[in-house]
C-alpha atoms as a PDB file:
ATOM      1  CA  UNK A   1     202.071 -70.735  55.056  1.00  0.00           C
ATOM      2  CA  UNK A   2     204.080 -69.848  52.107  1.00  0.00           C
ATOM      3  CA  UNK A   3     207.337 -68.266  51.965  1.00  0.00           C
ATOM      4  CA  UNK A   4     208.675 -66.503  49.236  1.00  0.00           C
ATOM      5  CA  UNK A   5     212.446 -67.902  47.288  1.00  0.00           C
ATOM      6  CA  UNK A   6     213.664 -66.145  44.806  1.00  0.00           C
ATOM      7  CA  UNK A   7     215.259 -69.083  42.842  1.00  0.00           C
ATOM      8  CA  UNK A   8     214.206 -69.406  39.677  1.00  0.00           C
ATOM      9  CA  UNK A   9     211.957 -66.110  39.980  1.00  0.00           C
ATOM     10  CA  UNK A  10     212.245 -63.607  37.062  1.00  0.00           C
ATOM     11  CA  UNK A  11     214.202 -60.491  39.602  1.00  0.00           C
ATOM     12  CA  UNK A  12     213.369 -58.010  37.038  1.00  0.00           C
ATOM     13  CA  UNK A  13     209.895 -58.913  34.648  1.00  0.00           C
ATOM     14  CA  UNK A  14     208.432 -57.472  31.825  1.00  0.00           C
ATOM     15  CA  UNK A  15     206.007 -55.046  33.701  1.00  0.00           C
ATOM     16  CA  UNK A  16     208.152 -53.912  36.364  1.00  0.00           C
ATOM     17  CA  UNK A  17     211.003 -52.976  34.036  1.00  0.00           C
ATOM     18  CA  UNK A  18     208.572 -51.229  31.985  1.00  0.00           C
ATOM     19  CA  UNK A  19     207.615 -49.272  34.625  1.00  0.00           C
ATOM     20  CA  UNK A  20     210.903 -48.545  35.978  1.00  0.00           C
ATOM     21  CA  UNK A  21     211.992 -47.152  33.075  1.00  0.00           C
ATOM     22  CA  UNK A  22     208.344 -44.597  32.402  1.00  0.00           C
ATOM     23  CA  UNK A  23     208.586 -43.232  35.397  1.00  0.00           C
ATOM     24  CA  UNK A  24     212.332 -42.535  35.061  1.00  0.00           C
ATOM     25  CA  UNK A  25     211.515 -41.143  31.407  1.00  0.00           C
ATOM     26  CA  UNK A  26     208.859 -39.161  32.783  1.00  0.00           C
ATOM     27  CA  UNK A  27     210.924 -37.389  35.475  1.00  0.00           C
ATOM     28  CA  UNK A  28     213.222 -36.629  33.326  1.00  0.00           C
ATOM     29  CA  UNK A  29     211.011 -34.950  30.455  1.00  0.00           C
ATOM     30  CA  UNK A  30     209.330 -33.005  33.701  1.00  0.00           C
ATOM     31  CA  UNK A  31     212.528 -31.120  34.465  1.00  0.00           C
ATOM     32  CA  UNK A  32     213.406 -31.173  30.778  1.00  0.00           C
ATOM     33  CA  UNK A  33     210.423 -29.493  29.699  1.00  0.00           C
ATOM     34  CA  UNK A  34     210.310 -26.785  32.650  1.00  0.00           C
ATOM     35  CA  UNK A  35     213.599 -25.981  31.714  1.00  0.00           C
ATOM     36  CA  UNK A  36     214.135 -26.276  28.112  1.00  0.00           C
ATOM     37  CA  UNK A  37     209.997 -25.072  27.111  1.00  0.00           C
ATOM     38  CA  UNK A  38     209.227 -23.601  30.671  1.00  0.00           C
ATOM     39  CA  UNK A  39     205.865 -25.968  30.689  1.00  0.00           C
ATOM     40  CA  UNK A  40     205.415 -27.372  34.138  1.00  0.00           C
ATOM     41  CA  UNK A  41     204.211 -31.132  33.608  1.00  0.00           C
ATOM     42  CA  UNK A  42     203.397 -31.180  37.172  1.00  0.00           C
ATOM     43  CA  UNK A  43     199.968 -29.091  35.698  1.00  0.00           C
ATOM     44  CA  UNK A  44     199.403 -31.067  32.828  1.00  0.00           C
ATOM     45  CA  UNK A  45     200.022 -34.581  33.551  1.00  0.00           C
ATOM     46  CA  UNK A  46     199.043 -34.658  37.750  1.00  0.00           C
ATOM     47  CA  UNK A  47     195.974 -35.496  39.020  1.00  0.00           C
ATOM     48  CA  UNK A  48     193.869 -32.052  39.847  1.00  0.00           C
ATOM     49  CA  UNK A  49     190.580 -32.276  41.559  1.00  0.00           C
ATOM     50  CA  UNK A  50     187.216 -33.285  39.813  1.00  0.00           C
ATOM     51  CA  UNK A  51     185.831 -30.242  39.475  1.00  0.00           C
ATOM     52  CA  UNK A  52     188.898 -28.159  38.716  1.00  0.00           C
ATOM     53  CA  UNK A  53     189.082 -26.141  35.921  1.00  0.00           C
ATOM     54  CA  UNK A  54     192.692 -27.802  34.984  1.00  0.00           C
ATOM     55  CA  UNK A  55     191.131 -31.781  35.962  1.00  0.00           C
ATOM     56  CA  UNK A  56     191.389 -34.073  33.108  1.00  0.00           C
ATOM     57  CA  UNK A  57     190.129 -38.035  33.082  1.00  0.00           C
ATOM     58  CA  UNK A  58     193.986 -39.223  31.480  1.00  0.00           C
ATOM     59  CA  UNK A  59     195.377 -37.586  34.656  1.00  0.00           C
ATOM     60  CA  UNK A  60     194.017 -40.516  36.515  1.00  0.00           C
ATOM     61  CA  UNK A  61     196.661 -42.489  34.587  1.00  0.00           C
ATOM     62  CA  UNK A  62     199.583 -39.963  34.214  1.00  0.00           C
ATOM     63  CA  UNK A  63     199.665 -39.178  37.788  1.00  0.00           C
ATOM     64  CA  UNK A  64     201.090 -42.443  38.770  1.00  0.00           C
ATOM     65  CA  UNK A  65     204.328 -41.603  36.312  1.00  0.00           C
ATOM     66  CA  UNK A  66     205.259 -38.279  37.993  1.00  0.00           C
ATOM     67  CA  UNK A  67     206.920 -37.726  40.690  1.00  0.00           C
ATOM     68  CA  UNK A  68     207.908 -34.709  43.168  1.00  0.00           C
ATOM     69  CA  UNK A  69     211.616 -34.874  43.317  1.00  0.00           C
ATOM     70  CA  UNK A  70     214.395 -37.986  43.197  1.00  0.00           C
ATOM     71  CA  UNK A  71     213.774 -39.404  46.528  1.00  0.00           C
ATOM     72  CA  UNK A  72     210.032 -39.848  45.924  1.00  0.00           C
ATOM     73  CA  UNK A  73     210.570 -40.932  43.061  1.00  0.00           C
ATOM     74  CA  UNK A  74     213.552 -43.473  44.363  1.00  0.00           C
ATOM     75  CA  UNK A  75     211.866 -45.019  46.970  1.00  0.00           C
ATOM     76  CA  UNK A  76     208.034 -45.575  45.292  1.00  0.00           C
ATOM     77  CA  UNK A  77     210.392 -47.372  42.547  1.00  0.00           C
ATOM     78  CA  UNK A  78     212.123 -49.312  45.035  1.00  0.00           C
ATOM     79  CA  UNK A  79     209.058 -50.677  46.669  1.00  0.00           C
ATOM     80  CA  UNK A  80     207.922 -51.581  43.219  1.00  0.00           C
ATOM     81  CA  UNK A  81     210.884 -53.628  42.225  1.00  0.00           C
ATOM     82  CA  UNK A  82     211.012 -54.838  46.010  1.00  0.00           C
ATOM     83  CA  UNK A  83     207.359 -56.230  46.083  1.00  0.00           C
ATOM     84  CA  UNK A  84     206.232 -56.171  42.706  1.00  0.00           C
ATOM     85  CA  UNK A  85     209.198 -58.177  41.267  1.00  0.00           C
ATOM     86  CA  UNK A  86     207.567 -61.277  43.516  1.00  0.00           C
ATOM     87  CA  UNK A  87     203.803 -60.406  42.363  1.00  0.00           C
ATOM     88  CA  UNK A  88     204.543 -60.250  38.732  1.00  0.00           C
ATOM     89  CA  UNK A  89     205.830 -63.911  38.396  1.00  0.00           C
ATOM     90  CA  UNK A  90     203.578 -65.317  40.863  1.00  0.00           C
ATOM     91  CA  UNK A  91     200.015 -63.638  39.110  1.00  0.00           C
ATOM     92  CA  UNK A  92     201.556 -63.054  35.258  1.00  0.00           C
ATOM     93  CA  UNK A  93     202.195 -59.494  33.820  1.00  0.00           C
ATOM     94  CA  UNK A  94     198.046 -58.749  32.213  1.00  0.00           C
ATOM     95  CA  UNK A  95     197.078 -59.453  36.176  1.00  0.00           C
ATOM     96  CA  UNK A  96     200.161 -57.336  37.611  1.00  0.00           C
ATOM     97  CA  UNK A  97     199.329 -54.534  35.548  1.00  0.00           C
ATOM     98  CA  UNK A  98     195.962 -54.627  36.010  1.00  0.00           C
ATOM     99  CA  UNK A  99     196.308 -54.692  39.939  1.00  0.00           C
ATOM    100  CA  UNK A 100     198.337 -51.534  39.190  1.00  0.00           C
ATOM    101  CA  UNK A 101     196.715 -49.464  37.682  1.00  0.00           C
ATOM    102  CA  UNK A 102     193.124 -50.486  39.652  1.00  0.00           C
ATOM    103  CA  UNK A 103     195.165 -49.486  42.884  1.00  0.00           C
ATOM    104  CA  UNK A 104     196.661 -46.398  41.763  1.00  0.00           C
ATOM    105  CA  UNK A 105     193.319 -45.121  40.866  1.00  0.00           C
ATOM    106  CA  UNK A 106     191.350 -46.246  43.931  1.00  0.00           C
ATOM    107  CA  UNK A 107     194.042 -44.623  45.702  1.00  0.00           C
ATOM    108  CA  UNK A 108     193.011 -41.443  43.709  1.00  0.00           C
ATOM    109  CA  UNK A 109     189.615 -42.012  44.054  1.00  0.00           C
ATOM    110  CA  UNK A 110     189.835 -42.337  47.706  1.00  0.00           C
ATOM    111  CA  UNK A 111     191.892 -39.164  48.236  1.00  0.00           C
ATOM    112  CA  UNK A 112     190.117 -36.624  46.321  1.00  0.00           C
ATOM    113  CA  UNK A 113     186.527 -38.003  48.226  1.00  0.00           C
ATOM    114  CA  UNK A 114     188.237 -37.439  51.372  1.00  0.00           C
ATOM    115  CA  UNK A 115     189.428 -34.095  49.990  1.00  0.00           C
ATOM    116  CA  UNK A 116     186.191 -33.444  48.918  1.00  0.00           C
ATOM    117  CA  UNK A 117     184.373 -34.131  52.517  1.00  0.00           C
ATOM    118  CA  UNK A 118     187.378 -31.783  54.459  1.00  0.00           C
ATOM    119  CA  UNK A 119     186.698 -28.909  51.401  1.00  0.00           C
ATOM    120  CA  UNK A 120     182.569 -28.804  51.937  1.00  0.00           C
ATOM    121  CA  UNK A 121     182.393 -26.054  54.635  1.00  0.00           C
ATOM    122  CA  UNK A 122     184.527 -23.684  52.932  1.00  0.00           C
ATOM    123  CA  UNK A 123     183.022 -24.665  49.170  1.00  0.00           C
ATOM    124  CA  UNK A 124     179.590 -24.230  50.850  1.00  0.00           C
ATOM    125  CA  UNK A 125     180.759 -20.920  52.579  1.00  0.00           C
ATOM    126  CA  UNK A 126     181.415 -19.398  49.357  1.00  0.00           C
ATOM    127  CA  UNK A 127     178.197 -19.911  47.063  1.00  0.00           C
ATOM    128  CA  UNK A 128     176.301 -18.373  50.639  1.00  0.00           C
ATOM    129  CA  UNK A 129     178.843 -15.095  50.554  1.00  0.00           C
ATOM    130  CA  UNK A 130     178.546 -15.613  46.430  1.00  0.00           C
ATOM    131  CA  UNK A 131     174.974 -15.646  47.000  1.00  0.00           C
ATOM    132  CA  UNK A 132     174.145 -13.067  49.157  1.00  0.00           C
ATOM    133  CA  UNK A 133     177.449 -10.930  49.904  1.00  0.00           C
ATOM    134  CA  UNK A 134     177.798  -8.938  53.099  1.00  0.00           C
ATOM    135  CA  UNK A 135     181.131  -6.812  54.699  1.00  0.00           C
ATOM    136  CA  UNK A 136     180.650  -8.781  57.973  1.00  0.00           C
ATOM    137  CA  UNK A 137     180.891 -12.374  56.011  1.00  0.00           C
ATOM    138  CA  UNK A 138     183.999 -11.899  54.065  1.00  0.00           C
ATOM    139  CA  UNK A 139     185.613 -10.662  57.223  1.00  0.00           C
ATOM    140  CA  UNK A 140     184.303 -13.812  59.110  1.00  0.00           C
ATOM    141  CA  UNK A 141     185.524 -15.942  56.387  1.00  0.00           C
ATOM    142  CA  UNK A 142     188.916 -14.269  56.059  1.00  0.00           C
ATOM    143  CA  UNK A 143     189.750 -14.581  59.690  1.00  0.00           C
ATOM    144  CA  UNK A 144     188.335 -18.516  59.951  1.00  0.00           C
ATOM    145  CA  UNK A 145     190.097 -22.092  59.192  1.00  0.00           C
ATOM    146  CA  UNK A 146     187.731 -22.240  56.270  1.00  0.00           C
ATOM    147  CA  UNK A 147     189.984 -19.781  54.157  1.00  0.00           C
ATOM    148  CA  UNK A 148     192.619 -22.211  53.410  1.00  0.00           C
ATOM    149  CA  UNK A 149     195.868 -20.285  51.333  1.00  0.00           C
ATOM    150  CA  UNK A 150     196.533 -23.778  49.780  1.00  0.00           C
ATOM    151  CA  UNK A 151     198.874 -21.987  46.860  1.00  0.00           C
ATOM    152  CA  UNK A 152     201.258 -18.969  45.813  1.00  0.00           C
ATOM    153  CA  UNK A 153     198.508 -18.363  43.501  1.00  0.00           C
ATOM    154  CA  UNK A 154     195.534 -17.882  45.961  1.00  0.00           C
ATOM    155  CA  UNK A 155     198.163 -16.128  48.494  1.00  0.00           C
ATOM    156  CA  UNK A 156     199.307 -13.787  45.562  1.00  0.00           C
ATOM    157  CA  UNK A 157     195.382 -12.974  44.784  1.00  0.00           C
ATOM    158  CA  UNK A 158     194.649 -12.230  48.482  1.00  0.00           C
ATOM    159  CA  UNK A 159     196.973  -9.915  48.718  1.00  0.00           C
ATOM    160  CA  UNK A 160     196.225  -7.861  45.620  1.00  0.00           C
ATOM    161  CA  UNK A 161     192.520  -8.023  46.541  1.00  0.00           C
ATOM    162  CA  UNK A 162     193.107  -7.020  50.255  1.00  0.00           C
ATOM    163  CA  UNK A 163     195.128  -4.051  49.131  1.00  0.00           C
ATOM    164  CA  UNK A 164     192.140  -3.056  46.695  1.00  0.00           C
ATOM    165  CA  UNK A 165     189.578  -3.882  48.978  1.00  0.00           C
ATOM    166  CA  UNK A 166     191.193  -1.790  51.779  1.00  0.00           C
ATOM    167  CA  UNK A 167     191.345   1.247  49.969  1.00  0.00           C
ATOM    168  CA  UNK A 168     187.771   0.996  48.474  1.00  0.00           C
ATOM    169  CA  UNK A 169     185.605   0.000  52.118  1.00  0.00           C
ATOM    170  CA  UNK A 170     185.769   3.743  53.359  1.00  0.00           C
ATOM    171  CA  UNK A 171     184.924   5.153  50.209  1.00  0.00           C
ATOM    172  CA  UNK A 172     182.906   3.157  47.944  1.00  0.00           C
ATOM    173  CA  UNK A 173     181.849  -0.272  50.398  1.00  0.00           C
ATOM    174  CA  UNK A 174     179.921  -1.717  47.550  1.00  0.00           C
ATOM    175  CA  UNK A 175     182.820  -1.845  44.880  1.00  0.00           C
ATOM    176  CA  UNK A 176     184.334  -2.791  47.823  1.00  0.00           C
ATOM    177  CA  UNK A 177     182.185  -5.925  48.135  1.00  0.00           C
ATOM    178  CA  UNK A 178     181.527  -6.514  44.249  1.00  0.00           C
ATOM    179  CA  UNK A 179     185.567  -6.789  44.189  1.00  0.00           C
ATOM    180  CA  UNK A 180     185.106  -9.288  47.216  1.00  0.00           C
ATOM    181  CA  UNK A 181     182.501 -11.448  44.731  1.00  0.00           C
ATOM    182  CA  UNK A 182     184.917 -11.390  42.251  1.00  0.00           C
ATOM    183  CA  UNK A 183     187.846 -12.499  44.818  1.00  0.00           C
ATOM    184  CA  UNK A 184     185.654 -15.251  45.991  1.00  0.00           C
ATOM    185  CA  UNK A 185     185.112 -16.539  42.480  1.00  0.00           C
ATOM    186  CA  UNK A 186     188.422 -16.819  41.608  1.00  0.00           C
ATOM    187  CA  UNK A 187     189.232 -18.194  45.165  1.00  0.00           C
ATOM    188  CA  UNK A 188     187.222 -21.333  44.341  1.00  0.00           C
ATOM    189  CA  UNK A 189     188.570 -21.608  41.197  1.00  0.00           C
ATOM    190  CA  UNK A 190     192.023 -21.532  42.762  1.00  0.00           C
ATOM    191  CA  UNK A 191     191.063 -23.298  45.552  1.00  0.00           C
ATOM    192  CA  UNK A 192     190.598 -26.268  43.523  1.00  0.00           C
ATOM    193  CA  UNK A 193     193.335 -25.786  41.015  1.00  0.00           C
ATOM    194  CA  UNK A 194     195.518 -25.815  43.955  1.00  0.00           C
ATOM    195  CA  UNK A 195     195.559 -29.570  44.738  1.00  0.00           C
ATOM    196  CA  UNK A 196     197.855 -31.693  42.691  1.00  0.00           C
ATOM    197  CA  UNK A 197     198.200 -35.368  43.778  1.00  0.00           C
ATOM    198  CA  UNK A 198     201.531 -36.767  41.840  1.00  0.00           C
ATOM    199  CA  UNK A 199     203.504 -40.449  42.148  1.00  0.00           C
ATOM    200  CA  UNK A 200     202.889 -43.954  41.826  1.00  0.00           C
ATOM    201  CA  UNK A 201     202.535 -44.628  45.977  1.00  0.00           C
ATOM    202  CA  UNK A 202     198.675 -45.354  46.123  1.00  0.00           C
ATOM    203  CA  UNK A 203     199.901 -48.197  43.717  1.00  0.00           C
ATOM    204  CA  UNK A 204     203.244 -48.666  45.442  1.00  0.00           C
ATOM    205  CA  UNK A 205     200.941 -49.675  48.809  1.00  0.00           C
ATOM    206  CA  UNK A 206     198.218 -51.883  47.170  1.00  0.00           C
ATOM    207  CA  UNK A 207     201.491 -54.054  45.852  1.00  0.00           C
ATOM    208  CA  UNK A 208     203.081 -53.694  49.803  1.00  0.00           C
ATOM    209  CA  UNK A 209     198.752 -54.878  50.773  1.00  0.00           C
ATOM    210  CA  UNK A 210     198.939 -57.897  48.277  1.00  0.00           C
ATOM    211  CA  UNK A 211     202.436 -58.961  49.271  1.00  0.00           C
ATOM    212  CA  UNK A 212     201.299 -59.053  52.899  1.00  0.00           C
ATOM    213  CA  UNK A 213     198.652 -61.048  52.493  1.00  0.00           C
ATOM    214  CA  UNK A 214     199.966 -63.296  50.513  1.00  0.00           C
ATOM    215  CA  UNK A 215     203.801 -64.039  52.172  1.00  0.00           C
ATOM    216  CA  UNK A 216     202.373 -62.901  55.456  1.00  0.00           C
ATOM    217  CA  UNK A 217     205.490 -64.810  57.435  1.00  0.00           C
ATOM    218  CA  UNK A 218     208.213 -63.545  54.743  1.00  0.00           C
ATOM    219  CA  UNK A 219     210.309 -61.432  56.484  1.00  0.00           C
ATOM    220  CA  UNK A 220     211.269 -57.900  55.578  1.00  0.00           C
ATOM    221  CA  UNK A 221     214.568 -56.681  56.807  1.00  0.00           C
ATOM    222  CA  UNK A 222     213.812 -52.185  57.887  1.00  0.00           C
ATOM    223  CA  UNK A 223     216.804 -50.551  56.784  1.00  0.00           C
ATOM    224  CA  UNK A 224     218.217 -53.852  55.558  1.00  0.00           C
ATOM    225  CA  UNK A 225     219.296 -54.524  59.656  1.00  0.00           C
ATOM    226  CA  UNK A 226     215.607 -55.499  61.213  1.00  0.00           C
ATOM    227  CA  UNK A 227     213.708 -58.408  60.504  1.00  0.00           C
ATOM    228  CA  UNK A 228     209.899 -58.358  60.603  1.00  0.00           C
ATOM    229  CA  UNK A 229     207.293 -60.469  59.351  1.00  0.00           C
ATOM    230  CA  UNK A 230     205.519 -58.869  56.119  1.00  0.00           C
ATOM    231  CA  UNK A 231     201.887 -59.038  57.817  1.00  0.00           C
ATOM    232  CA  UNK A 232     202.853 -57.224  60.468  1.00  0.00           C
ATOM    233  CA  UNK A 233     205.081 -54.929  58.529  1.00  0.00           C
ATOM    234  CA  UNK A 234     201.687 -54.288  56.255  1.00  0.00           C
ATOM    235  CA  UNK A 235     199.329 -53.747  59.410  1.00  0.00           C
ATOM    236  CA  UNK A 236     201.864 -51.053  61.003  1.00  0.00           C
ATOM    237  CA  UNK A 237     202.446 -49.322  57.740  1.00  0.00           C
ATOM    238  CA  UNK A 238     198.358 -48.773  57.201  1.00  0.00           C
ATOM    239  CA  UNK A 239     198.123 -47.676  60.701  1.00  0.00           C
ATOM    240  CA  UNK A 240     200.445 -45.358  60.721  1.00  0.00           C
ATOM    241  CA  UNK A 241     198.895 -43.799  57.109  1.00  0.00           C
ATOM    242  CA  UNK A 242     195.844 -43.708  58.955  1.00  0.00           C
ATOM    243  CA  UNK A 243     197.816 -41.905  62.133  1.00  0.00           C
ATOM    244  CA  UNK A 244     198.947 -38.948  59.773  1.00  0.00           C
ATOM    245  CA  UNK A 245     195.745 -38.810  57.705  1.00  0.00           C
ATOM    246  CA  UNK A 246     193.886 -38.612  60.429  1.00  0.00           C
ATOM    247  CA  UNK A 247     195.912 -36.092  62.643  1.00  0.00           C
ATOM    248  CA  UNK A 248     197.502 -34.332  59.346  1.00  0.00           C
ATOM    249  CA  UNK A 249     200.763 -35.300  59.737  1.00  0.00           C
ATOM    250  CA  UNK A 250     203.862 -35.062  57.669  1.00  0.00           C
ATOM    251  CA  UNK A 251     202.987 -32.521  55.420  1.00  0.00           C
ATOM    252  CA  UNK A 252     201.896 -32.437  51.786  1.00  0.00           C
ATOM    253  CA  UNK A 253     201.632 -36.527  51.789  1.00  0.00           C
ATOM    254  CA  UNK A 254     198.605 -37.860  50.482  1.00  0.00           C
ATOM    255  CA  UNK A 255     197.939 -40.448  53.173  1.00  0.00           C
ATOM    256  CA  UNK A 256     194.272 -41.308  52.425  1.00  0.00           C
ATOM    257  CA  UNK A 257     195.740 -41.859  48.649  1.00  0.00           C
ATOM    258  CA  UNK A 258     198.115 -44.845  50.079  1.00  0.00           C
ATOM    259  CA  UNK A 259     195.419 -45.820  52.050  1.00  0.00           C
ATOM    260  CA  UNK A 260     193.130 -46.124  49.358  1.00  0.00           C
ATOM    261  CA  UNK A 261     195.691 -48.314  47.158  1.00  0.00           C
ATOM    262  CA  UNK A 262     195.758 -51.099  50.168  1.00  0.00           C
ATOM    263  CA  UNK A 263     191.632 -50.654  50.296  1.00  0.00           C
ATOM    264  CA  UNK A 264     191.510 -51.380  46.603  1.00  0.00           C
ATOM    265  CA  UNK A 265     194.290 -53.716  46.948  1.00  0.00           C
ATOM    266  CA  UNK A 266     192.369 -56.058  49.250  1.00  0.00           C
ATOM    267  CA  UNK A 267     188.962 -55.721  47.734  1.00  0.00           C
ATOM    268  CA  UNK A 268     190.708 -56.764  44.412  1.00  0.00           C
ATOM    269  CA  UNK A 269     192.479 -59.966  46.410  1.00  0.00           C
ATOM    270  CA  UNK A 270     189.590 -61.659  47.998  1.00  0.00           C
ATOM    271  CA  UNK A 271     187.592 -61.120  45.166  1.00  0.00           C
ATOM    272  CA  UNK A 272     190.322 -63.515  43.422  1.00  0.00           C
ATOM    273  CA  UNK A 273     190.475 -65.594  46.558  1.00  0.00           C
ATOM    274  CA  UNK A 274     186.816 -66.398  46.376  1.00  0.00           C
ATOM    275  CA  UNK A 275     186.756 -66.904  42.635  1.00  0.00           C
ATOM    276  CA  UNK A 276     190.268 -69.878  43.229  1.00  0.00           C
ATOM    277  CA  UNK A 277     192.238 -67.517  41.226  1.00  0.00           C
ATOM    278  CA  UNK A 278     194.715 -65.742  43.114  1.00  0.00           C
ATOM    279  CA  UNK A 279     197.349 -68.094  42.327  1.00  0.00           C
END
């Protein structure tokens, strides 16, 4: 088995740097601009969903430079330098970077189809109400798991169409509902608007992936105190993203997105196993 020495090994190469220093520049023109130009970057240059009215193809790219505060940003960088320091001189900076970036957009890919599956019922709920409005559906909707609140914005709509819609039902129930069709328009628009995926950790876990399988018995020392071998480290980590995705754990993190890295991560690795090039 091989074990990984870091004499004569490049500690920081070309790619890594480079990247260190984007996503640094990147979190720093995020706060810049929201401060200086009041233009939120987070809207622009994160990933939205596909069929968002905000989505854009580059975001698949510029999502991977911005981050959602210091620590996120400290830590994905970390693991980058950590692991990817090791990758880059064993596989050369065109196949680092291309590793990269093909993990950081599986990991997107992976995410948003998951998204996609959990957002069906409620996406299909509102072309039927759309469709065919009724009193009795928007109430069933309302008061169901399907009408997710998944932003200020969609809250702040609710309640300025709940106020209207409250005063109109006794006295004129079909503005009432044609201001419900209108509210449920601009739900799903919201709706979809609403998820942002930002940071470079889909990417940050296909590295973690390809350094596992290839120093398996390197050790990795949690919280610099205790030592455990890096394919076992690997195995626990992907469990556990699979633990929260599953169960919805841990908030706003996109677990499915590092899980998609390490998926993209190992198709990527034995296809350059079975070709004799992974070395």
């Amino acid at each position: 088995m091989r074990s990984y020495s870091p004499g004569g090994f490049n500690l920081l190469p070309t790619v890594v740097k480079n990247l260190l220093i984007i996503n640094g520049l990147f979190f720093l023109a995020t706060m810049a601009f929201l401060t200086t130009f009041n233009i939120d970057l987070y809207q622009v240059l994160g990933l939205h969903f596909f069929g968002a009215a905000n989505f854009e193809p580059y975001q698949f790219i510029t999502y991977m430079f911005m981050h959602g505060g210091l620590t996120h940003l400290f830590f994905n960088m970390f693991a980058l330098w950590m692991f990817g320091n090791i990758l880059e001189n064993v596989w050369g900076p065109k196949r680092f970077i291309l590793y990269y970036f093909v993990t950081g957009i599986g990991a997107a890919l992976i995410h948003y189809t998951v998204l996609y599956i959990q957002m069906v019922p409620t996406l299909q709920f509102i072309n039927d109400f759309v469709s065919d409005p009724s009193h009795e559906k928007l109430n069933y909707f309302l008061s169901s798991d399907h009408f997710k609140v998944a932003s200020a914005e969609i809250q702040n709509n609710y309640r300025a169409f709940a106020a209207e819609y409250n005063s109109l039902i006794t006295n004129n129930p079909q503005e009432a509902l044609n201001r419900a069709v209108h509210f449920m328009h601009q739900y799903h628009t919201d709706l979809l608007n609403a998820h942002i995926v930002v940071g470079a950790s889909g990417a940050v876990f296909g590295i973690l992936l390809a350094f596992g399988m290839m120093f398996p018995n390197t050790y990795i020392y949690l919280f610099f105190a205790i030592p455990i071998k890096a394919k076992y480290f690997v195995i626990f980590y992907g469990a556990l993203e699979l633990f929260f995705g599953i169960t919805g754990g841990r908030g706003n993190i996109a677990h499915f997105a590092h899980l998609g890295g390490m998926l993209f991560g190992y198709f990527m690795i034995m296809y350059w196993k079975r070709k004799g090039t992974l070395y």
